[in-house]
PDB file of N, CA and C in Angstrom:
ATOM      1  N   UNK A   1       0.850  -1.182   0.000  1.00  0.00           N
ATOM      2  CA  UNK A   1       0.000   0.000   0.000  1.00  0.00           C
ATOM      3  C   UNK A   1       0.888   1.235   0.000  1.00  0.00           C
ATOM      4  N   UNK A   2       0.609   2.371   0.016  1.00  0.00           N
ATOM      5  CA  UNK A   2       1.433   3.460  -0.236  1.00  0.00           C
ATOM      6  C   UNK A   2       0.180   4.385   0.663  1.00  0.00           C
ATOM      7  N   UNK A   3       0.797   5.761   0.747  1.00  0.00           N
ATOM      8  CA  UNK A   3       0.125   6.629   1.297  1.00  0.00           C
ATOM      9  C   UNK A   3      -0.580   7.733   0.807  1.00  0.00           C
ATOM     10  N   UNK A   4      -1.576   8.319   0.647  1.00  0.00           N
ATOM     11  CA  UNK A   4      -2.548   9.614  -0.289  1.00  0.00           C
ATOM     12  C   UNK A   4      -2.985  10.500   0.332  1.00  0.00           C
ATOM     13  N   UNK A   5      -3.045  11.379  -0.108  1.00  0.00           N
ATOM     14  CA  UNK A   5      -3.393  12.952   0.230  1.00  0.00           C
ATOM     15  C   UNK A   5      -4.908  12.470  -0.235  1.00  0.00           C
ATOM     16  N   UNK A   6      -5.532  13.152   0.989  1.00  0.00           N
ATOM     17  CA  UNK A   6      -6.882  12.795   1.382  1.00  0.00           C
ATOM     18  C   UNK A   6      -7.362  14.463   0.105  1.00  0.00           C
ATOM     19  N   UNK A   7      -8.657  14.644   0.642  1.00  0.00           N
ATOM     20  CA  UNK A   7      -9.580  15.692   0.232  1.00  0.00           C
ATOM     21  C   UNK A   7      -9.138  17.106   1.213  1.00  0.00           C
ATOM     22  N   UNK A   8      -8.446  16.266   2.308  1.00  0.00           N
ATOM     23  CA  UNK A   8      -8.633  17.653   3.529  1.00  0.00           C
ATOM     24  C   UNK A   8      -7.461  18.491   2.867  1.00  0.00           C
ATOM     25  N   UNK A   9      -6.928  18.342   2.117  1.00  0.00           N
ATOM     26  CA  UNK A   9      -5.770  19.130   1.048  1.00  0.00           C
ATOM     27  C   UNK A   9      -6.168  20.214   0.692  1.00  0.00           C
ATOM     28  N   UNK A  10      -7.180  20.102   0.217  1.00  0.00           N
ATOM     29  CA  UNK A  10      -8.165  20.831  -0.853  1.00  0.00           C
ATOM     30  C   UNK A  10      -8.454  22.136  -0.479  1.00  0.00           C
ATOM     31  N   UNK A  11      -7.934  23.387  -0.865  1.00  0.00           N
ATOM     32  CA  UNK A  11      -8.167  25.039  -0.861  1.00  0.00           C
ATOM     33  C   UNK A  11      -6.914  25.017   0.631  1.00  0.00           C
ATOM     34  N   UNK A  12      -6.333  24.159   1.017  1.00  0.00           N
ATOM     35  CA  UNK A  12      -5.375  24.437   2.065  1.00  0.00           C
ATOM     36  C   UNK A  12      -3.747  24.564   1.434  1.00  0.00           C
ATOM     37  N   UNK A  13      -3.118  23.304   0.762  1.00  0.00           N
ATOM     38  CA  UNK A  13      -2.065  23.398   0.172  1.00  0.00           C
ATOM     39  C   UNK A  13      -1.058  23.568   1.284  1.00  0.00           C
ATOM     40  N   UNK A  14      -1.003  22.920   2.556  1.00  0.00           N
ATOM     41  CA  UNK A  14      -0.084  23.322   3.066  1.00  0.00           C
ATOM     42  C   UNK A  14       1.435  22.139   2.917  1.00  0.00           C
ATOM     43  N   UNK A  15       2.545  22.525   2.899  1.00  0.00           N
ATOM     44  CA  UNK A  15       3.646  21.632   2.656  1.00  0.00           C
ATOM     45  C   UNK A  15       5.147  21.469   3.301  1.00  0.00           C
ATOM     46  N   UNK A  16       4.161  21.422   4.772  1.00  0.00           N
ATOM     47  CA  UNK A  16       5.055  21.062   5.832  1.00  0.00           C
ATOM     48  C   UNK A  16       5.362  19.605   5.455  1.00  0.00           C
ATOM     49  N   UNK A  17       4.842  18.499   4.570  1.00  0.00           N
ATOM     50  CA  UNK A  17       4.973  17.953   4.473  1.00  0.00           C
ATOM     51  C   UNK A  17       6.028  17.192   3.453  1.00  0.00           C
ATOM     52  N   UNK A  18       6.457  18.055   2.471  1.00  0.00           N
ATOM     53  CA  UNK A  18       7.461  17.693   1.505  1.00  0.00           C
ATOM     54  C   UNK A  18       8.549  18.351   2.090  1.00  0.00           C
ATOM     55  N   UNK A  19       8.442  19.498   3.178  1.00  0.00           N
ATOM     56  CA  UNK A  19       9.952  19.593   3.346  1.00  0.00           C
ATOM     57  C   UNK A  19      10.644  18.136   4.283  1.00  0.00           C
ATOM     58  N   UNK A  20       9.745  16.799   4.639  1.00  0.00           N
ATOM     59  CA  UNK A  20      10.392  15.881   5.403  1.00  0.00           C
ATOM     60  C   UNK A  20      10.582  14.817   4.413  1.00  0.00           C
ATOM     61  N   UNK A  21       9.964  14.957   3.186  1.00  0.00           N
ATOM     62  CA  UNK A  21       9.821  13.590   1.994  1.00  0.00           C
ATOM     63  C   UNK A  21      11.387  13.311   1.582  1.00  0.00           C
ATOM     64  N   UNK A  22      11.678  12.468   1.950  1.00  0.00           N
ATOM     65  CA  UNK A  22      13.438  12.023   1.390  1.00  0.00           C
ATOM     66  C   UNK A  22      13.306  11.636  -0.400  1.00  0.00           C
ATOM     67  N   UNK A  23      12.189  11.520  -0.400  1.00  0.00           N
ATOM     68  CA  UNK A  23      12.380  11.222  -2.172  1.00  0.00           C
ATOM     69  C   UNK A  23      11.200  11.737  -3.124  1.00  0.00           C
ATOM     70  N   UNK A  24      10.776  13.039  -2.814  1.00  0.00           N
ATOM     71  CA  UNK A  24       9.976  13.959  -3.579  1.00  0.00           C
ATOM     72  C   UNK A  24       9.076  13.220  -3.869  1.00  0.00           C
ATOM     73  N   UNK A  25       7.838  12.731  -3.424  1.00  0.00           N
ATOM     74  CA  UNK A  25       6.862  11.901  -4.017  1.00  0.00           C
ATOM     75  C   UNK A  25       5.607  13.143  -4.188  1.00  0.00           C
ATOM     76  N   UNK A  26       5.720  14.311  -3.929  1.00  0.00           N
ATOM     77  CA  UNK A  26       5.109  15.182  -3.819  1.00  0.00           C
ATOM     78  C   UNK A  26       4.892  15.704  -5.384  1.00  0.00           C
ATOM     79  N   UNK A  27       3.520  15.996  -5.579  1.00  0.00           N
ATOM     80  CA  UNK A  27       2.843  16.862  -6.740  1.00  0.00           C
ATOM     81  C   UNK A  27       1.942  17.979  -6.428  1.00  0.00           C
ATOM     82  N   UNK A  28       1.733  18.887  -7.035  1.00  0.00           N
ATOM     83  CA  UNK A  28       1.008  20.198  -6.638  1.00  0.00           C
ATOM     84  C   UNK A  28       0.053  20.721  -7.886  1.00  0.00           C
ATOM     85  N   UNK A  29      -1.311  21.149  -7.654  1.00  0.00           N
ATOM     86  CA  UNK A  29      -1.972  21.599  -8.382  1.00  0.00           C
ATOM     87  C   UNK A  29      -2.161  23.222  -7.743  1.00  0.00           C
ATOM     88  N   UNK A  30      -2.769  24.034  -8.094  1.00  0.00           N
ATOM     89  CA  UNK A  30      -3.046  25.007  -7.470  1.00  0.00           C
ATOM     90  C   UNK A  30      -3.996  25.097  -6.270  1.00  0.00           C
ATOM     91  N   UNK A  31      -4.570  24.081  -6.141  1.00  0.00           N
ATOM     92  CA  UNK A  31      -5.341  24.334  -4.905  1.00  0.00           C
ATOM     93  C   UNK A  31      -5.029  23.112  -3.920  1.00  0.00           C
ATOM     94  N   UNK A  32      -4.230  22.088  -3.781  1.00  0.00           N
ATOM     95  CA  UNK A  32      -3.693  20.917  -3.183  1.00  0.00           C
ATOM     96  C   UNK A  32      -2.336  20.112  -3.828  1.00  0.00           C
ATOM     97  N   UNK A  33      -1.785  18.992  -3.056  1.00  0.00           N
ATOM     98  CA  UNK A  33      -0.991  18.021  -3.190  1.00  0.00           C
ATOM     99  C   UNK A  33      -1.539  16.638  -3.459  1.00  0.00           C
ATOM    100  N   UNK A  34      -0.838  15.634  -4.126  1.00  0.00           N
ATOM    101  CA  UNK A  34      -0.887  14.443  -4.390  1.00  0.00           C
ATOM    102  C   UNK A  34       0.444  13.915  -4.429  1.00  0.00           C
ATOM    103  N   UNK A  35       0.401  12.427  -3.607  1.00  0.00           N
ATOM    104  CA  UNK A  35       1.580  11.702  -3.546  1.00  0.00           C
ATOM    105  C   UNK A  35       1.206  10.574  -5.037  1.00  0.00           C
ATOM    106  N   UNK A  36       2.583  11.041  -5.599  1.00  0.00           N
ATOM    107  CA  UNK A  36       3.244   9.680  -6.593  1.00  0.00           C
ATOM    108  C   UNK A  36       3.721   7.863  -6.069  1.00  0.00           C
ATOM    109  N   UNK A  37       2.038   7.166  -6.193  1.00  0.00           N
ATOM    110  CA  UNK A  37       2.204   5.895  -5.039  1.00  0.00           C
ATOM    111  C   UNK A  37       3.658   4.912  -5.949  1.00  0.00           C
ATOM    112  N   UNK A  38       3.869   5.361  -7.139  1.00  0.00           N
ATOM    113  CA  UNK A  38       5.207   4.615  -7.278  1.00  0.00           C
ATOM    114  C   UNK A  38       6.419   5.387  -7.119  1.00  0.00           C
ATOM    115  N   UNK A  39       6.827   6.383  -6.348  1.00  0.00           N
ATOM    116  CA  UNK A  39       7.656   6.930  -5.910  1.00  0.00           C
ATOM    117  C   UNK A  39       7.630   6.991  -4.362  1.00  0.00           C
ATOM    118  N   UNK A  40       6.445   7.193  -3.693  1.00  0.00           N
ATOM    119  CA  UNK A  40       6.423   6.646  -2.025  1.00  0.00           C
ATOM    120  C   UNK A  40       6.755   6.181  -1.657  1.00  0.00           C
ATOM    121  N   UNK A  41       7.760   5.802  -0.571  1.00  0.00           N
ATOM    122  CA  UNK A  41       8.480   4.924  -0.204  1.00  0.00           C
ATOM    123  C   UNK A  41       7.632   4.497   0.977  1.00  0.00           C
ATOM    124  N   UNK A  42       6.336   5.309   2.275  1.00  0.00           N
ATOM    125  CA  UNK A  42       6.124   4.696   2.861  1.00  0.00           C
ATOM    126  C   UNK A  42       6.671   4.937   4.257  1.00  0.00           C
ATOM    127  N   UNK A  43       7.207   5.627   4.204  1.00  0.00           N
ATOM    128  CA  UNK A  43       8.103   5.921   5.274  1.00  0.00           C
ATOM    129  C   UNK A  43       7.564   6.341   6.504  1.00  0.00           C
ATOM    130  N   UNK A  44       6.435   7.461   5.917  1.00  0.00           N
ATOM    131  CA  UNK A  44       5.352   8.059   6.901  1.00  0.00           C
ATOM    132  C   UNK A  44       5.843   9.582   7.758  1.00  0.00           C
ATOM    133  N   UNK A  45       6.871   9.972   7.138  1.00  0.00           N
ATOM    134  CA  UNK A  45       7.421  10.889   7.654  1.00  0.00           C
ATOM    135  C   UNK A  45       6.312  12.195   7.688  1.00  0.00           C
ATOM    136  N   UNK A  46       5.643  12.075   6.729  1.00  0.00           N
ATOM    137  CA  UNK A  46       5.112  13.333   6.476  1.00  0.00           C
ATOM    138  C   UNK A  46       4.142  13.289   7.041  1.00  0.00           C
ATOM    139  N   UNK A  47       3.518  12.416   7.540  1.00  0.00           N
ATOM    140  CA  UNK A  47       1.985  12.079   8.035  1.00  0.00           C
ATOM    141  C   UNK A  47       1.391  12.962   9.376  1.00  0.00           C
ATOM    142  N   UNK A  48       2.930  13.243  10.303  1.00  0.00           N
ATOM    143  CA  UNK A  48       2.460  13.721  11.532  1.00  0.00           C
ATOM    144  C   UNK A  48       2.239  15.643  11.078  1.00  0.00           C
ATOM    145  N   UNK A  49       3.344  15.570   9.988  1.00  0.00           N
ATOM    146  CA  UNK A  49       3.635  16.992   9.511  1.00  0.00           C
ATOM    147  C   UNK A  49       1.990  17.607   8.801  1.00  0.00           C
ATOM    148  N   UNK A  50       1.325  16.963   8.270  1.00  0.00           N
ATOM    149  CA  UNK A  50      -0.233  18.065   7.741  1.00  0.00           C
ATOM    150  C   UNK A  50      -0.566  18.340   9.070  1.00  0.00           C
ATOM    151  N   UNK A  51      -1.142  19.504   8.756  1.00  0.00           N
ATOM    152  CA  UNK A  51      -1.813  20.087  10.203  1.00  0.00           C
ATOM    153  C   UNK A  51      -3.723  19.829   9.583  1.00  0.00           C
ATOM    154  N   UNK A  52      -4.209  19.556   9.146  1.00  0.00           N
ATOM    155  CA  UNK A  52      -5.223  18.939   8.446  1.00  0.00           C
ATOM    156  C   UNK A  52      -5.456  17.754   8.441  1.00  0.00           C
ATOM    157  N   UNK A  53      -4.667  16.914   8.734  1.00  0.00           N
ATOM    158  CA  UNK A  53      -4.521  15.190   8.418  1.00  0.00           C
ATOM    159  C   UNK A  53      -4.806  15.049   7.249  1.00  0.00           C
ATOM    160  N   UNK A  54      -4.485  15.169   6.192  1.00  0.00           N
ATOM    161  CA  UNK A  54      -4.903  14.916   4.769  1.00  0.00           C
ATOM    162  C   UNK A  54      -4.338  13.830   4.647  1.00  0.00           C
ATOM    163  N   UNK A  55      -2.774  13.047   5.000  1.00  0.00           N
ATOM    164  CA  UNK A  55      -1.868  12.412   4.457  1.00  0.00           C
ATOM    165  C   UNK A  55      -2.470  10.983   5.624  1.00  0.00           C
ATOM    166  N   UNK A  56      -2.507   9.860   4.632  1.00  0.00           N
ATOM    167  CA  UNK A  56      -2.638   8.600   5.575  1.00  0.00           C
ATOM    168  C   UNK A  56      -2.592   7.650   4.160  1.00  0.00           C
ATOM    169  N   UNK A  57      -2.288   6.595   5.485  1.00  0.00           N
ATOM    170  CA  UNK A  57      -1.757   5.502   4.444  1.00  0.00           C
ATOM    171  C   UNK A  57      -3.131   4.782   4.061  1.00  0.00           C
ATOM    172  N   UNK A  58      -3.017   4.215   2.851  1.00  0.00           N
ATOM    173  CA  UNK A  58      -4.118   3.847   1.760  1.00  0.00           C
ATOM    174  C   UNK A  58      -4.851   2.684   2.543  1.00  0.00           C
ATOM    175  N   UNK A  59      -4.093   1.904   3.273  1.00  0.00           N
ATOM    176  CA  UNK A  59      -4.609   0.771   3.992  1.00  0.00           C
ATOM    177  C   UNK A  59      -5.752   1.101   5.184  1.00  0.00           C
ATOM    178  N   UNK A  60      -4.947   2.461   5.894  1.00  0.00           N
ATOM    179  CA  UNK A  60      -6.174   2.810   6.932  1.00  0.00           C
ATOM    180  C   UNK A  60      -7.589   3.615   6.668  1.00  0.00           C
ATOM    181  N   UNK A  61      -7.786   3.588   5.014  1.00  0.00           N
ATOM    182  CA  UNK A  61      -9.137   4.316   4.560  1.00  0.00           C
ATOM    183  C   UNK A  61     -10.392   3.449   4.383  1.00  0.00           C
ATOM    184  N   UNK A  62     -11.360   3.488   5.193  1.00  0.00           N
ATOM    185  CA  UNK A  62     -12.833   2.439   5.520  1.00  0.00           C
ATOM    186  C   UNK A  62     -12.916   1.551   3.622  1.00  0.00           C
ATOM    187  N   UNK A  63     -13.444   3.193   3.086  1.00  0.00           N
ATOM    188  CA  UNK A  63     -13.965   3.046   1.546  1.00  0.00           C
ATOM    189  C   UNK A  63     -12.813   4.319   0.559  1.00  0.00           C
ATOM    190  N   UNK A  64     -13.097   3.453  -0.723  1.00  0.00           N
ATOM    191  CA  UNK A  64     -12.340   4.711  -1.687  1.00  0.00           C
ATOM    192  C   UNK A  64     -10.960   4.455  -1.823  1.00  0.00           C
ATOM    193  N   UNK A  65     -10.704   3.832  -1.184  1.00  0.00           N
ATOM    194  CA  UNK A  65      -8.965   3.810  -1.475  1.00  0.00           C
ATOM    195  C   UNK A  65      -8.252   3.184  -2.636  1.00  0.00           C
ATOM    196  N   UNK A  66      -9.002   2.294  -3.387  1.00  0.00           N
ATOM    197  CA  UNK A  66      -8.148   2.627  -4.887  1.00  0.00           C
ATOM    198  C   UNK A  66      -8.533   3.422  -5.663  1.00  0.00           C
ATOM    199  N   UNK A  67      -9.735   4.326  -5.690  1.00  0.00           N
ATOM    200  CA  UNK A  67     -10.046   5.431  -6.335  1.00  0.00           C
ATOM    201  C   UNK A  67      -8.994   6.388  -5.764  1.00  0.00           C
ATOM    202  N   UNK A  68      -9.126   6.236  -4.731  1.00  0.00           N
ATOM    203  CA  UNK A  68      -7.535   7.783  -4.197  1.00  0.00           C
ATOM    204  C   UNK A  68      -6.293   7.277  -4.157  1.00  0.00           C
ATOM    205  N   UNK A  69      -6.097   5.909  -4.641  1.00  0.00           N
ATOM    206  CA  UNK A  69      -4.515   6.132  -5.386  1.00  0.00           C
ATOM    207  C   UNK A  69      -4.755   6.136  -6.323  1.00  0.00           C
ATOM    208  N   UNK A  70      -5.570   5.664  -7.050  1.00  0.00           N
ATOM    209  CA  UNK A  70      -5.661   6.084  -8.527  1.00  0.00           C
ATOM    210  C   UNK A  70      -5.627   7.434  -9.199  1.00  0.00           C
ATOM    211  N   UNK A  71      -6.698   8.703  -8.258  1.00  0.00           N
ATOM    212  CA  UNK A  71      -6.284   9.538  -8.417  1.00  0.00           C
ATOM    213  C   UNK A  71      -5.149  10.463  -8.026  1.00  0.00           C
ATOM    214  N   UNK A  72      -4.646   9.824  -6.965  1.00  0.00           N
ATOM    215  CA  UNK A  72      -3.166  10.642  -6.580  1.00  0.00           C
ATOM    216  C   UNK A  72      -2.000  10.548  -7.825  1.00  0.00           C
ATOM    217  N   UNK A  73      -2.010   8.921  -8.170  1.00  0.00           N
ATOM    218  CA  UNK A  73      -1.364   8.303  -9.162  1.00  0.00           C
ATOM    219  C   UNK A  73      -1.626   9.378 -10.854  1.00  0.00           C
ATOM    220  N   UNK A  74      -2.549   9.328 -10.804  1.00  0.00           N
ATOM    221  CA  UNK A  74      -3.175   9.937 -12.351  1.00  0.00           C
ATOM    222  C   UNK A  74      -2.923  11.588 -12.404  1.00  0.00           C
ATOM    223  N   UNK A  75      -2.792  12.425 -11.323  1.00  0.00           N
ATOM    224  CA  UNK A  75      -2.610  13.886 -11.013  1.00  0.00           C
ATOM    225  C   UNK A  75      -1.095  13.889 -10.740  1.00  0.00           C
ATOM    226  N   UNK A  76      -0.466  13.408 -10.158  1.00  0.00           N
ATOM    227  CA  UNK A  76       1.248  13.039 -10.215  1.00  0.00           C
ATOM    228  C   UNK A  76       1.433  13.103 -11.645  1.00  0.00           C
ATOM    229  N   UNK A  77       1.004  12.404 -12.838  1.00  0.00           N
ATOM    230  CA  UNK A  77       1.548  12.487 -14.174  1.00  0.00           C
ATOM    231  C   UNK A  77       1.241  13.859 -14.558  1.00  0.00           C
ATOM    232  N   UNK A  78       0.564  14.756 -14.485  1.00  0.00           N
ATOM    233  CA  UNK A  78      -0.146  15.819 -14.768  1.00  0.00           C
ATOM    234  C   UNK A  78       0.416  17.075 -14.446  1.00  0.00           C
ATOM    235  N   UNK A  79       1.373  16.871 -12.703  1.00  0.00           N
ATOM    236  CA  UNK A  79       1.318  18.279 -12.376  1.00  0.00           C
ATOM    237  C   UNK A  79       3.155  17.807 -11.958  1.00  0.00           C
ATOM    238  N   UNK A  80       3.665  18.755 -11.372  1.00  0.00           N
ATOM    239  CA  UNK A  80       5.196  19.118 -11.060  1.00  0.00           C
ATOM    240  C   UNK A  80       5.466  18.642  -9.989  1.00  0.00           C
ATOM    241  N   UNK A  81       6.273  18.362  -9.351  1.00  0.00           N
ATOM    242  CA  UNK A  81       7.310  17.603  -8.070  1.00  0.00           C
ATOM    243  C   UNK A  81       6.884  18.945  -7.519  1.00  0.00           C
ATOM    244  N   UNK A  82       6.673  19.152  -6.217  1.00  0.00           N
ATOM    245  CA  UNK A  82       6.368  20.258  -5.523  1.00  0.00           C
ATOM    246  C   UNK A  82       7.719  19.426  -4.108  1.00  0.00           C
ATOM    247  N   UNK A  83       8.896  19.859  -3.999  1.00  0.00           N
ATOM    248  CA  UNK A  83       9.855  19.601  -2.737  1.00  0.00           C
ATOM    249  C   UNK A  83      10.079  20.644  -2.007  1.00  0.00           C
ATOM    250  N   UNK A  84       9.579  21.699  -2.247  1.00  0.00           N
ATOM    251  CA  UNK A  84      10.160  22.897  -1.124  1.00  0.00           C
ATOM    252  C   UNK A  84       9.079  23.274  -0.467  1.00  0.00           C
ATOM    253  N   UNK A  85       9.026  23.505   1.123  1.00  0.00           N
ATOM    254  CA  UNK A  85       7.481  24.310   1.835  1.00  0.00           C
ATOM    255  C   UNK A  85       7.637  25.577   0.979  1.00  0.00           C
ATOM    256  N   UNK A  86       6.331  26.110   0.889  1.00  0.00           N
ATOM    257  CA  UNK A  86       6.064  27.821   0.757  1.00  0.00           C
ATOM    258  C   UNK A  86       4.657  27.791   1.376  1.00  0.00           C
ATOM    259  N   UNK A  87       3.917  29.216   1.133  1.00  0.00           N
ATOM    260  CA  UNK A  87       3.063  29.533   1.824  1.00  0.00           C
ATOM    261  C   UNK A  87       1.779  28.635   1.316  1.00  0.00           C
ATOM    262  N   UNK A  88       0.770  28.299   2.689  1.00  0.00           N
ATOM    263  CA  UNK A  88      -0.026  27.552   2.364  1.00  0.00           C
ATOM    264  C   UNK A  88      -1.561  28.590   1.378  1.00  0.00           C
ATOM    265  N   UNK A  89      -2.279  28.065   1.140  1.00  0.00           N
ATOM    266  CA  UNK A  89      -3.547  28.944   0.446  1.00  0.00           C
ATOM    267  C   UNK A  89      -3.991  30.368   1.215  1.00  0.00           C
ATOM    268  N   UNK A  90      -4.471  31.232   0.567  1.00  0.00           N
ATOM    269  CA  UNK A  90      -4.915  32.114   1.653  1.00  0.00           C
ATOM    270  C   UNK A  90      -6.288  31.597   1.731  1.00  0.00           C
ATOM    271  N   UNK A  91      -7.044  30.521   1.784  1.00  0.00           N
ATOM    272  CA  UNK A  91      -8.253  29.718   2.541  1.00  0.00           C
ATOM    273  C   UNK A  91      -7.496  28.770   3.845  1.00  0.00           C
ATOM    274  N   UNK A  92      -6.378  28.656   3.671  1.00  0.00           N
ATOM    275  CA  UNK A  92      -5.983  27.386   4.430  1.00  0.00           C
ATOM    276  C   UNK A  92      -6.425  27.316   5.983  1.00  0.00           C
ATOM    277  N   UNK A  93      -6.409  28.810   6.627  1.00  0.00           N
ATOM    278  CA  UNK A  93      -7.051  28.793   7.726  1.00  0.00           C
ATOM    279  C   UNK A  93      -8.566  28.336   7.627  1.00  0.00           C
ATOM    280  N   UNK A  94      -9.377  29.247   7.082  1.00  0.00           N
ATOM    281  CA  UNK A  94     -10.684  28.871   6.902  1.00  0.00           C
ATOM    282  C   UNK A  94     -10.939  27.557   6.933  1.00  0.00           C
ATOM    283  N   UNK A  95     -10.436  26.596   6.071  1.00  0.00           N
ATOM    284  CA  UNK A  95     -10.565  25.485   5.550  1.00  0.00           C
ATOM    285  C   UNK A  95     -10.066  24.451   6.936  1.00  0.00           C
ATOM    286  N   UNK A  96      -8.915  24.368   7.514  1.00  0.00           N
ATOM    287  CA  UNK A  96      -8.564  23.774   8.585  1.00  0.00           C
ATOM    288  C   UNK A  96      -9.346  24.092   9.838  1.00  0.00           C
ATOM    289  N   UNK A  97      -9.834  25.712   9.900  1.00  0.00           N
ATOM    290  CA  UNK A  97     -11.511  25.597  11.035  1.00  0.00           C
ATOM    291  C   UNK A  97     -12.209  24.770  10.694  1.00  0.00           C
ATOM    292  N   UNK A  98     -12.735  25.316   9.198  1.00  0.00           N
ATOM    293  CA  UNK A  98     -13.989  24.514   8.693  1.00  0.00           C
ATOM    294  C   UNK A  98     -13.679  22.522   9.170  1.00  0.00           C
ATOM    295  N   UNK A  99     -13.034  21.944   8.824  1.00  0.00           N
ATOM    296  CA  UNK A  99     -12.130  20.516   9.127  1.00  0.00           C
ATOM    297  C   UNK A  99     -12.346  20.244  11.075  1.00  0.00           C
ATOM    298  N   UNK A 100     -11.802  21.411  11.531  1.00  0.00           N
ATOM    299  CA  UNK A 100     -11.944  21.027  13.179  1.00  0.00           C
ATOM    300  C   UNK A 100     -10.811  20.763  13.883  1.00  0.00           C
ATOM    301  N   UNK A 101      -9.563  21.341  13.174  1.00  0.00           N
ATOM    302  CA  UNK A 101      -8.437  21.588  13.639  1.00  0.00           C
ATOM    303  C   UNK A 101      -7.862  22.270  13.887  1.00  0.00           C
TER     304      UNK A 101
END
C-alpha cells in the first residue's frame, strides 16, 4: 500500500509535508498536493507533519482507497514535483476551522 493525500488538502495546500519527503513523491496543483504511489516509499514521515490530516496511508481508509490512489497516481503524471514548503492557500485557515483543527 502506499500513502494519499486525502480531500482535507483541498483550498489548504499546506507543505510542511514535503519539506520531510526524502524522495519527492510530492505533486502540486493550485489548490492541493498528491503523492506519486510509485515513488512513495512509505516511510510516513510526512503524516504527523499536515496540520489537516490529509496524508494517511491507503490501507487505513474504511472506503475509496483505490479510487484515491488512482487519483493521486493519475494527477502526479499531470502536475510538477512540488519539494520545497512555501506559503499555504490564503483559505488554508478557513478550511482547517472549517475541518476542526
Amino acid at each position: 500500500m502506499t500513502h494519499v493525500v486525502t480531500d482535507h488538502c483541498q483550498d489548504c495546500r499546506y507543505t510542511e509535508c514535503v519539506s520531510v519527503c526524502p524522495v519527492d513523491c510530492f505533486h502540486g496543483s493550485d489548490q492541493r498536493l498528491y503523492i506519486d504511489p510509485e515513488v512513495c516509499i512509505d516511510c510516513a514521515a510526512c503524516v504527523p507533519m499536515c496540520p489537516v490530516r490529509a496524508i494517511t496511508d491507503s490501507f487505513d481508509l474504511d472506503t475509496g482507497a483505490a479510487e484515491l490512489v488512482d487519483l493521486n497516481r493519475r494527477r502526479c503524471t499531470e502536475l510538477p514535483v512540488v519539494a520545497d514548503k512555501t506559503d499555504p492557500l490564503p483559505t488554508a485557515d478557513a478550511r482547517r476551522q472549517a475541518l476542526g483543527y
